[in-house]
C-alpha atoms as a PDB file:
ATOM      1  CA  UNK A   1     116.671 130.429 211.948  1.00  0.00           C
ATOM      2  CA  UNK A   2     116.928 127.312 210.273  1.00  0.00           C
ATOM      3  CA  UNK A   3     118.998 124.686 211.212  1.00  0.00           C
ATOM      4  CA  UNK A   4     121.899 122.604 209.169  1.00  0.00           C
ATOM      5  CA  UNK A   5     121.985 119.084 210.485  1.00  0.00           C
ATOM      6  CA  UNK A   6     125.597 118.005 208.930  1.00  0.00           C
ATOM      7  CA  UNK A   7     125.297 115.024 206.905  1.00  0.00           C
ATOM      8  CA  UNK A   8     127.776 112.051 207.960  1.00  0.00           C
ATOM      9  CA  UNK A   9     130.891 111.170 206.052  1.00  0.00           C
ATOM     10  CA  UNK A  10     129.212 107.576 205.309  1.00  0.00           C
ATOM     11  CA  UNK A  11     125.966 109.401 204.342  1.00  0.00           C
ATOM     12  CA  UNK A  12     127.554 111.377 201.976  1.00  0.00           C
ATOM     13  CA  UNK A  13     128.972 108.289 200.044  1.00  0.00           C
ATOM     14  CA  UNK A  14     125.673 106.033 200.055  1.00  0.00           C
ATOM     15  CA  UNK A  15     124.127 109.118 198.733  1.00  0.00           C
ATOM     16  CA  UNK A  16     126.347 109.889 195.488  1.00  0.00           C
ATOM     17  CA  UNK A  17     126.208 105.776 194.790  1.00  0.00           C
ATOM     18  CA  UNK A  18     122.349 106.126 194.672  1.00  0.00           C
ATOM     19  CA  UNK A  19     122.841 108.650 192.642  1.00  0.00           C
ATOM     20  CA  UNK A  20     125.155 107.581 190.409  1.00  0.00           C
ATOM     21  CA  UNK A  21     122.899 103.946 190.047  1.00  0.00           C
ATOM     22  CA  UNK A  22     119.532 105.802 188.922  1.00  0.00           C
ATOM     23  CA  UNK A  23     121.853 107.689 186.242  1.00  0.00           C
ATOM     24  CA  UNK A  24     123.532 104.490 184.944  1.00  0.00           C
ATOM     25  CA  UNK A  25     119.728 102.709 184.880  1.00  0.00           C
ATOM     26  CA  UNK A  26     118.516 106.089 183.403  1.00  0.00           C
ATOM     27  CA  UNK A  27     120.958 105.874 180.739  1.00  0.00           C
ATOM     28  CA  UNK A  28     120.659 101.345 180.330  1.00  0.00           C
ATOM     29  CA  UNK A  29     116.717 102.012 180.258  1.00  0.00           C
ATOM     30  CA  UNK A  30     116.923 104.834 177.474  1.00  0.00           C
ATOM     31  CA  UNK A  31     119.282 102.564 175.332  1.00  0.00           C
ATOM     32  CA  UNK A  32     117.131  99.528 175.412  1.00  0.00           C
ATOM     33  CA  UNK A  33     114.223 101.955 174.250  1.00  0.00           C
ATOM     34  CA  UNK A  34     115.892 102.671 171.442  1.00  0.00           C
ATOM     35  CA  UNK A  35     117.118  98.957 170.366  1.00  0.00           C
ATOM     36  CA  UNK A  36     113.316  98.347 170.911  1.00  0.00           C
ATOM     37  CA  UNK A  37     111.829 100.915 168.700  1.00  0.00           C
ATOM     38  CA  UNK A  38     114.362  99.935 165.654  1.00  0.00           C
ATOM     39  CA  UNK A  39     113.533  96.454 166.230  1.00  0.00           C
ATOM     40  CA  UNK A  40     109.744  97.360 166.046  1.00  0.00           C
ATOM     41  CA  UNK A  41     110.169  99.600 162.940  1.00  0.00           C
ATOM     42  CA  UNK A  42     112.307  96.700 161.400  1.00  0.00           C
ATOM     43  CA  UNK A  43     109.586  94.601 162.038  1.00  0.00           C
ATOM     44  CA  UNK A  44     106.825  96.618 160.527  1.00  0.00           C
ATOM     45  CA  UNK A  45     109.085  97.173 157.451  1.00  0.00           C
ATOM     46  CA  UNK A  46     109.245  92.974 157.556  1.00  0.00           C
ATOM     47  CA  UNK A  47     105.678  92.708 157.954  1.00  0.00           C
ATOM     48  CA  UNK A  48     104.934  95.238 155.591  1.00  0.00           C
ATOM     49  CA  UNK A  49     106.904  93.844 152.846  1.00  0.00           C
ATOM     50  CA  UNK A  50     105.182  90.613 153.721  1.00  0.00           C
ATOM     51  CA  UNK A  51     101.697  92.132 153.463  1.00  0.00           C
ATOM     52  CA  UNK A  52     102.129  93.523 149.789  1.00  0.00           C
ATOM     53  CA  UNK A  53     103.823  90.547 148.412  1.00  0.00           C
ATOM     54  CA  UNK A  54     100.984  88.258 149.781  1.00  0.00           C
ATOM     55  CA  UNK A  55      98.045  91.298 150.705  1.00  0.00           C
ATOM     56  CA  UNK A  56      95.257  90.999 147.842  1.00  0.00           C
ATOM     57  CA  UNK A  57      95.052  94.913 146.621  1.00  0.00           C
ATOM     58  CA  UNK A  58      91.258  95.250 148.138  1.00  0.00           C
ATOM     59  CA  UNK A  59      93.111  95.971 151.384  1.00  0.00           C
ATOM     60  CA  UNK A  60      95.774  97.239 150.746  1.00  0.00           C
ATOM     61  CA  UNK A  61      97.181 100.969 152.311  1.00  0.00           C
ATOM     62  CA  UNK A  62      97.433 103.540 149.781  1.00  0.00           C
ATOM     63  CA  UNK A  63     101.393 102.950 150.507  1.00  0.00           C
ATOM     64  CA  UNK A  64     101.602  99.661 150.413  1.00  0.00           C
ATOM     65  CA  UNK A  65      99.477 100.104 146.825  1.00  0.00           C
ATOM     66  CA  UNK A  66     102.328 102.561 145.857  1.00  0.00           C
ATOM     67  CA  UNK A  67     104.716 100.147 146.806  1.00  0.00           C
ATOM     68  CA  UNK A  68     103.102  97.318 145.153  1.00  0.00           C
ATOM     69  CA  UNK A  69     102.967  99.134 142.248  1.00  0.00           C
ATOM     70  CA  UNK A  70     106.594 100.114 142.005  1.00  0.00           C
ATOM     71  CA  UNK A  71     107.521  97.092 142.500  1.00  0.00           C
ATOM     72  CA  UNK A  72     105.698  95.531 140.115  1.00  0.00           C
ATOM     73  CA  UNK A  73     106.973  97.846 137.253  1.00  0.00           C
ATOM     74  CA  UNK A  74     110.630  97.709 138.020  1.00  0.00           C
ATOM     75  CA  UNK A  75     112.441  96.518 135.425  1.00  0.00           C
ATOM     76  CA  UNK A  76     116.160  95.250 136.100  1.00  0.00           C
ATOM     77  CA  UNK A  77     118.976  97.190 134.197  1.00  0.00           C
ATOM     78  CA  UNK A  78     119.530  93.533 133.012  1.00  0.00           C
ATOM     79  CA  UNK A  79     116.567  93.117 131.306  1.00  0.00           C
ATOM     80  CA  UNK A  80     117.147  91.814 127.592  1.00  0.00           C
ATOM     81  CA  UNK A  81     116.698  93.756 124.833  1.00  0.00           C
ATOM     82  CA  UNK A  82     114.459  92.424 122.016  1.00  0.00           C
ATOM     83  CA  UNK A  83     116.310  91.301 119.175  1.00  0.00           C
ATOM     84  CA  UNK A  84     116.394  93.092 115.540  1.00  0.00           C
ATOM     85  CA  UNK A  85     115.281  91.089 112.847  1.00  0.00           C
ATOM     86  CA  UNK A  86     117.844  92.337 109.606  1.00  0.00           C
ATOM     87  CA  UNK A  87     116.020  94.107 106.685  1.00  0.00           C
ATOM     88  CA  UNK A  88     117.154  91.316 105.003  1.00  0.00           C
ATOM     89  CA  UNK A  89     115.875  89.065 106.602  1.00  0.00           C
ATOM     90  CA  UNK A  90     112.370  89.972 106.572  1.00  0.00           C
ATOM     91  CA  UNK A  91     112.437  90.492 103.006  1.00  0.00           C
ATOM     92  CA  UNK A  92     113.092  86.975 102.253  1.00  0.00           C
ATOM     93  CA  UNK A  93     110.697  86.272 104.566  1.00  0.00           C
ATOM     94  CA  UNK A  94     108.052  88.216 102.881  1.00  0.00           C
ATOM     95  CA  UNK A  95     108.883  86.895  99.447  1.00  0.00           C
ATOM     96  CA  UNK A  96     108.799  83.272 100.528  1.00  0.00           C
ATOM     97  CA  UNK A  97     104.925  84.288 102.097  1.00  0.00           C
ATOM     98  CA  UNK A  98     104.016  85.618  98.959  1.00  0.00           C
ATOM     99  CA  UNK A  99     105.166  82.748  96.650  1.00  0.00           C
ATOM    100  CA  UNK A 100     103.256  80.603  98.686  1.00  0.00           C
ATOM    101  CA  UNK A 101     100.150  82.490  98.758  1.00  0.00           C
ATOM    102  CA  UNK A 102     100.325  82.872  94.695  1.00  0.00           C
ATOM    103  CA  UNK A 103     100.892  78.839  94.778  1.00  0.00           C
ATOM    104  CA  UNK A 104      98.010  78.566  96.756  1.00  0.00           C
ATOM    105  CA  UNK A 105      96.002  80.739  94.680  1.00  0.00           C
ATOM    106  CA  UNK A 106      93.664  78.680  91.641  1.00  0.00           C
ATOM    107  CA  UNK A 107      94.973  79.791  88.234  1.00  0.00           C
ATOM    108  CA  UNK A 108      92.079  78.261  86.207  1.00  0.00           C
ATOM    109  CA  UNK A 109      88.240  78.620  87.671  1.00  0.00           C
ATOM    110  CA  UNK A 110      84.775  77.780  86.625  1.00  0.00           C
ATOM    111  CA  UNK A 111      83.507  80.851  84.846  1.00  0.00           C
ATOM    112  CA  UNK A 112      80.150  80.866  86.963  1.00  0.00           C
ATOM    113  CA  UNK A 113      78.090  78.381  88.904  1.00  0.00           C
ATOM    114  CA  UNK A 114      75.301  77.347  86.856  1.00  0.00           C
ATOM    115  CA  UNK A 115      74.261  74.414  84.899  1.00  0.00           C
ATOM    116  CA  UNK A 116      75.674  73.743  81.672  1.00  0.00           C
ATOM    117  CA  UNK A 117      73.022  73.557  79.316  1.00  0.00           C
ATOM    118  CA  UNK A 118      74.815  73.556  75.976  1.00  0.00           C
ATOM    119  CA  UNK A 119      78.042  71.781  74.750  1.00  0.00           C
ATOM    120  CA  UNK A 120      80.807  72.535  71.962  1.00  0.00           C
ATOM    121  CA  UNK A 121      79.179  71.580  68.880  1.00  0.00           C
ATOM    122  CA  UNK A 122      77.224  71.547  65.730  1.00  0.00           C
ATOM    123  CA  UNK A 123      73.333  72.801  66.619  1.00  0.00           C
ATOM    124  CA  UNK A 124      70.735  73.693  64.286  1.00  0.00           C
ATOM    125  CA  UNK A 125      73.051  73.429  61.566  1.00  0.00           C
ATOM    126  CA  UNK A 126      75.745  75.908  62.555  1.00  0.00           C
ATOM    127  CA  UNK A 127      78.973  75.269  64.775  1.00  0.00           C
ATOM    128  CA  UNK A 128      77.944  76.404  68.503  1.00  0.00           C
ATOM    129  CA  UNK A 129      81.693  77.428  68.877  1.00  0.00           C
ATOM    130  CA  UNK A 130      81.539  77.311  73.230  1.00  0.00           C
ATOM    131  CA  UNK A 131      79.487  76.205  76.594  1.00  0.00           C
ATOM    132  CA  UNK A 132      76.634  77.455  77.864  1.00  0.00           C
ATOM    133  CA  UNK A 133      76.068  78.058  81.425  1.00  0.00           C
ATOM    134  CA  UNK A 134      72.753  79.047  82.626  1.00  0.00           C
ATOM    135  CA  UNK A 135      72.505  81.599  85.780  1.00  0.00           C
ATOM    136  CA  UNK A 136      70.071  84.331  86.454  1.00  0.00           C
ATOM    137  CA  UNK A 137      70.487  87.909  84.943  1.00  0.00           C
ATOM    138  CA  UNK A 138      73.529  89.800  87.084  1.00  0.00           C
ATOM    139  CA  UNK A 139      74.990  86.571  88.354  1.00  0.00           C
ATOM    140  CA  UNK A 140      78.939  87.779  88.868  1.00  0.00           C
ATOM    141  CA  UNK A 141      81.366  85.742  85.756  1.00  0.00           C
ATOM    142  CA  UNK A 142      85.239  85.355  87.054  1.00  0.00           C
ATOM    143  CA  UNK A 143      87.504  85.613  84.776  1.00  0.00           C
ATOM    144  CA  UNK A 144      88.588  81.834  84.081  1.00  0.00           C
ATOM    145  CA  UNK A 145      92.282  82.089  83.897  1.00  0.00           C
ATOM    146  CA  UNK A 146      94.786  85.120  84.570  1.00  0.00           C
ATOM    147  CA  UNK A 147      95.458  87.485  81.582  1.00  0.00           C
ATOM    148  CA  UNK A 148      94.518  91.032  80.109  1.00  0.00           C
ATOM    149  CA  UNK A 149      91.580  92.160  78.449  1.00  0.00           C
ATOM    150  CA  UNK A 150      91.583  92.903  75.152  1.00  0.00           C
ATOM    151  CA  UNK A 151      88.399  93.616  74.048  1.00  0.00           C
ATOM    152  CA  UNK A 152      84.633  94.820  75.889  1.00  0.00           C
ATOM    153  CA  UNK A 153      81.729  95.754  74.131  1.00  0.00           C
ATOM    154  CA  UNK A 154      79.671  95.591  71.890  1.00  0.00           C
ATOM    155  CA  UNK A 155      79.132  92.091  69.674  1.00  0.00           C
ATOM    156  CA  UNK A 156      77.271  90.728  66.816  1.00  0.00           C
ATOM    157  CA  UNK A 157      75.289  87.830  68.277  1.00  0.00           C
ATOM    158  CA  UNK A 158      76.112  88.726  71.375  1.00  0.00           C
ATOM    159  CA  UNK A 159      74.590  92.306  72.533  1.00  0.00           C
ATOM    160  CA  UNK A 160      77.816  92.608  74.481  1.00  0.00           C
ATOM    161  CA  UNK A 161      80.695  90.499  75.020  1.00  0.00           C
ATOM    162  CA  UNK A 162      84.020  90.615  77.002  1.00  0.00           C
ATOM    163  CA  UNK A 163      87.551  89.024  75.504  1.00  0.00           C
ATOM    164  CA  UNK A 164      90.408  88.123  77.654  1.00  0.00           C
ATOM    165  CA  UNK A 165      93.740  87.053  76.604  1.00  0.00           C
ATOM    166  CA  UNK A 166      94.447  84.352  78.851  1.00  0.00           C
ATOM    167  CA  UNK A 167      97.397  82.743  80.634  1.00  0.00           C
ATOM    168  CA  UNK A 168      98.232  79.928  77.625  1.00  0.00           C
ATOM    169  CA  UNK A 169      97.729  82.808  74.567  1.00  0.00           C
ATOM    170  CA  UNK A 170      94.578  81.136  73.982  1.00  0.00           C
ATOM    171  CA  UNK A 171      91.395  83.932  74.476  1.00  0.00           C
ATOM    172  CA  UNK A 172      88.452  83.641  76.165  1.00  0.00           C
ATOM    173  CA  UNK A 173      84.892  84.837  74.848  1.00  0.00           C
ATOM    174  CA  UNK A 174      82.774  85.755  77.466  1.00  0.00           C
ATOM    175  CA  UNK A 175      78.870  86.416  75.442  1.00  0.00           C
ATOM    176  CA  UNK A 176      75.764  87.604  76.315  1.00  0.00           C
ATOM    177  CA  UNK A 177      76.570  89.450  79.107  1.00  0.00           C
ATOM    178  CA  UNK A 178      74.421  92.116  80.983  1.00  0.00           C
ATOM    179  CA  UNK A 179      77.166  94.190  82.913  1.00  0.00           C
ATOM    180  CA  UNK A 180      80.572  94.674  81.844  1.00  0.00           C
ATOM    181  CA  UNK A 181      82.955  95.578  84.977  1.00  0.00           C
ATOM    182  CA  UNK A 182      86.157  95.239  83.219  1.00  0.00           C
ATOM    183  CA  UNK A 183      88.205  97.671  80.941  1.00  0.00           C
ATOM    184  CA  UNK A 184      90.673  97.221  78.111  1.00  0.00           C
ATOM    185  CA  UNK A 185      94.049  96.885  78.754  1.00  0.00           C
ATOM    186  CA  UNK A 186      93.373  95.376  82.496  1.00  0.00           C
ATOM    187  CA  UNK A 187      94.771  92.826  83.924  1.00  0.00           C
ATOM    188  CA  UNK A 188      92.584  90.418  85.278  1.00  0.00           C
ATOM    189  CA  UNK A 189      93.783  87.533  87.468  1.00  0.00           C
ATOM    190  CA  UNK A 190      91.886  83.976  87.855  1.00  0.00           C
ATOM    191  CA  UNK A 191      88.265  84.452  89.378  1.00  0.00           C
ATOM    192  CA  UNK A 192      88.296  88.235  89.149  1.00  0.00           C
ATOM    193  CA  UNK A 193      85.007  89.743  88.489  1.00  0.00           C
ATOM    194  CA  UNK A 194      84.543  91.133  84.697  1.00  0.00           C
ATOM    195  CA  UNK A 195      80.964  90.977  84.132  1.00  0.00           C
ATOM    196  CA  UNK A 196      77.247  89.573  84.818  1.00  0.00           C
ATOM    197  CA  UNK A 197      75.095  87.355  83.384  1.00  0.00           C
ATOM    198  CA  UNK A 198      72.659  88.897  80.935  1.00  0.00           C
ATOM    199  CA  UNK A 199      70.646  87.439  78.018  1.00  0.00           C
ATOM    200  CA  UNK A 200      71.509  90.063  75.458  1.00  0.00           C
ATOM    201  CA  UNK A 201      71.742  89.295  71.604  1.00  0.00           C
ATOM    202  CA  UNK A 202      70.579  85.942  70.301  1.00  0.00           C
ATOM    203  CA  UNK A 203      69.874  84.402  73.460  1.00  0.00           C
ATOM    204  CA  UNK A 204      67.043  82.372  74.391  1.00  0.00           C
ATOM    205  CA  UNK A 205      67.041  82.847  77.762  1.00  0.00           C
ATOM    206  CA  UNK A 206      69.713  84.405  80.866  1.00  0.00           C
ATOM    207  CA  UNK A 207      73.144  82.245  80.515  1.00  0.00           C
ATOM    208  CA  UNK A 208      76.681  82.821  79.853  1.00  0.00           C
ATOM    209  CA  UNK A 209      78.582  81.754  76.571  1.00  0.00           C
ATOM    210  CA  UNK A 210      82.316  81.101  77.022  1.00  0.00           C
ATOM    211  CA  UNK A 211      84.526  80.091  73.866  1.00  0.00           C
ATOM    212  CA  UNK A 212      88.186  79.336  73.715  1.00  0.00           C
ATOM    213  CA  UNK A 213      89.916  80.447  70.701  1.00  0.00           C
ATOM    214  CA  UNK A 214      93.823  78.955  70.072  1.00  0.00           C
ATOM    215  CA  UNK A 215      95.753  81.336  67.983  1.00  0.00           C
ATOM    216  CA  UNK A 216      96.190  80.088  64.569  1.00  0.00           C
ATOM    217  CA  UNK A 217      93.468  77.495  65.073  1.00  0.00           C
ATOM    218  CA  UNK A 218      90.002  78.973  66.057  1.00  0.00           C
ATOM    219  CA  UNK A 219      87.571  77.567  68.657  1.00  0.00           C
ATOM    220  CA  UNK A 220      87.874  74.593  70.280  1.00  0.00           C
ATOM    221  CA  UNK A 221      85.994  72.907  72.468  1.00  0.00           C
ATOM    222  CA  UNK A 222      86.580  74.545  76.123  1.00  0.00           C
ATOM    223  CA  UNK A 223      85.196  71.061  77.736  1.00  0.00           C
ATOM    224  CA  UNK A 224      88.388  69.104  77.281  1.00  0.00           C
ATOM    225  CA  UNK A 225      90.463  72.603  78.164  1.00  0.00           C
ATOM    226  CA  UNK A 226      88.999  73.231  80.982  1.00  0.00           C
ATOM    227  CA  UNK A 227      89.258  69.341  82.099  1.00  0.00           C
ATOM    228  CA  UNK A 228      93.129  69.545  81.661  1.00  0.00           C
ATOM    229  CA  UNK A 229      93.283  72.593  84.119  1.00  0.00           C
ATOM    230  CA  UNK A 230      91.527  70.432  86.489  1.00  0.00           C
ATOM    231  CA  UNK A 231      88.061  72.065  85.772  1.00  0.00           C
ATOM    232  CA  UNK A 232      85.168  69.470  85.342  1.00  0.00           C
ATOM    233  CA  UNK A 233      82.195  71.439  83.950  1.00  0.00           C
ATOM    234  CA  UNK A 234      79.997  68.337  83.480  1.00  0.00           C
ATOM    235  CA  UNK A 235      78.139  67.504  80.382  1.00  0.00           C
ATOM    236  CA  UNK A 236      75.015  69.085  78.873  1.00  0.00           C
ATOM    237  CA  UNK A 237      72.334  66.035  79.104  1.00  0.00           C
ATOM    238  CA  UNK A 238      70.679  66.903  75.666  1.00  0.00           C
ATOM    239  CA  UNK A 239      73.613  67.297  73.647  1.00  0.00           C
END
């Protein structure tokens, strides 16, 4: 039969102290586990936010890419919003472009590149009414000043010529030519293409004849015309 051995009154009370100090550390030890793991875990968080502010992406966490990346595209509600130009606005703008662009522009151009080899004269008897500018056969001829053609064809003298009404009311003759790439009634603007060089007609070898005809005078000479447009075509040397 087993045997009880009463415990002692002082026993007793050492015994529910013990007790009662292991619960109270139990409960300190548990508390101070927790204020440790939320300081860890704050931390981390510091650390981590460290890391992707200063971590080059190559080693980076897939999270702490994601959170690089978010952060990177968040834009503040406070972000300013672009201005809008007025309708207006722009419109003037674009006007004032293009009135500098057609001040820029040259109005009056050298017909084509080559040499002159004839001036405004009498030869062989006969007024040669214009300049002759030699260039090989299909060499491109601008129109010299802005205006509208009035006339492409056929011409006696000339196999084919083109006539522009140009900027002044004066018109330009455009002879001997071997292409024509402009049409009646078109407006042609200063160095615009309108034909080739050719060596049609009476022509004694590939050039380009160019006359200026004022209205109510005839030809004249397109040497000193050209020179007060601020074209200097030179001087044929055996003229």
């Amino acid at each position: 039969m087993p045997v009880t051995v009463p415990l002692s009154s002082s026993r007793t009370r050492r015994y529910r102290v013990a007790t009662r100090a292991a619960a109270v550390t139990a409960i300190v030890s548990a508390a101070f586990g927790v204020l440790a793991a939320t300081d860890h875990h704050q931390a981390d968080a510091t650390s981590a936010g460290q890391l992707i502010a200063g971590k080059s992406p190559a080693v980076m966490t897939d999270a702490e890419a994601r959170n690089a990346v978010q952060f990177i595209s968040f834009t503040p509600p406070e972000a300013p919003t672009p201005p809008v130009v007025p309708e207006a606005v722009i419109w003037e703008q674009n006007r004032i472009a293009a009135e500098a662009a057609e001040a820029a522009r040259p109005h009056t151009v050298r017909p084509i590149l080559g040499v002159l080899t004839s001036n405004f004269g009498m030869r062989w008897g006969a007024l040669h009414a214009g300049l002759d500018f030699a260039d090989p056969i299909g060499t491109p001829i601008a129109a010299v000043t802005d205006g509208t053609v009035i006339e492409a064809g056929p011409a006696s003298g000339f196999g084919l010529w083109v006539r522009v009404q140009q900027d002044d009311g004066s018109i330009g003759v455009y002879g001997h030519v071997n292409d024509i790439l402009a049409e009646v009634g078109q407006d042609v603007r200063a160095g615009d293409v309108i034909a080739t060089v050719g060596n049609r007609g009476f022509s004694t070898g590939p050039h380009l004849h160019y006359e200026v005809h004022q209205p109510g005078v005839g030809p004249v000479d397109p040497m000193p015309w050209l020179a007060d447009r601020g074209i200097d075509v030179g001087h044929a040397a055996d003229d």
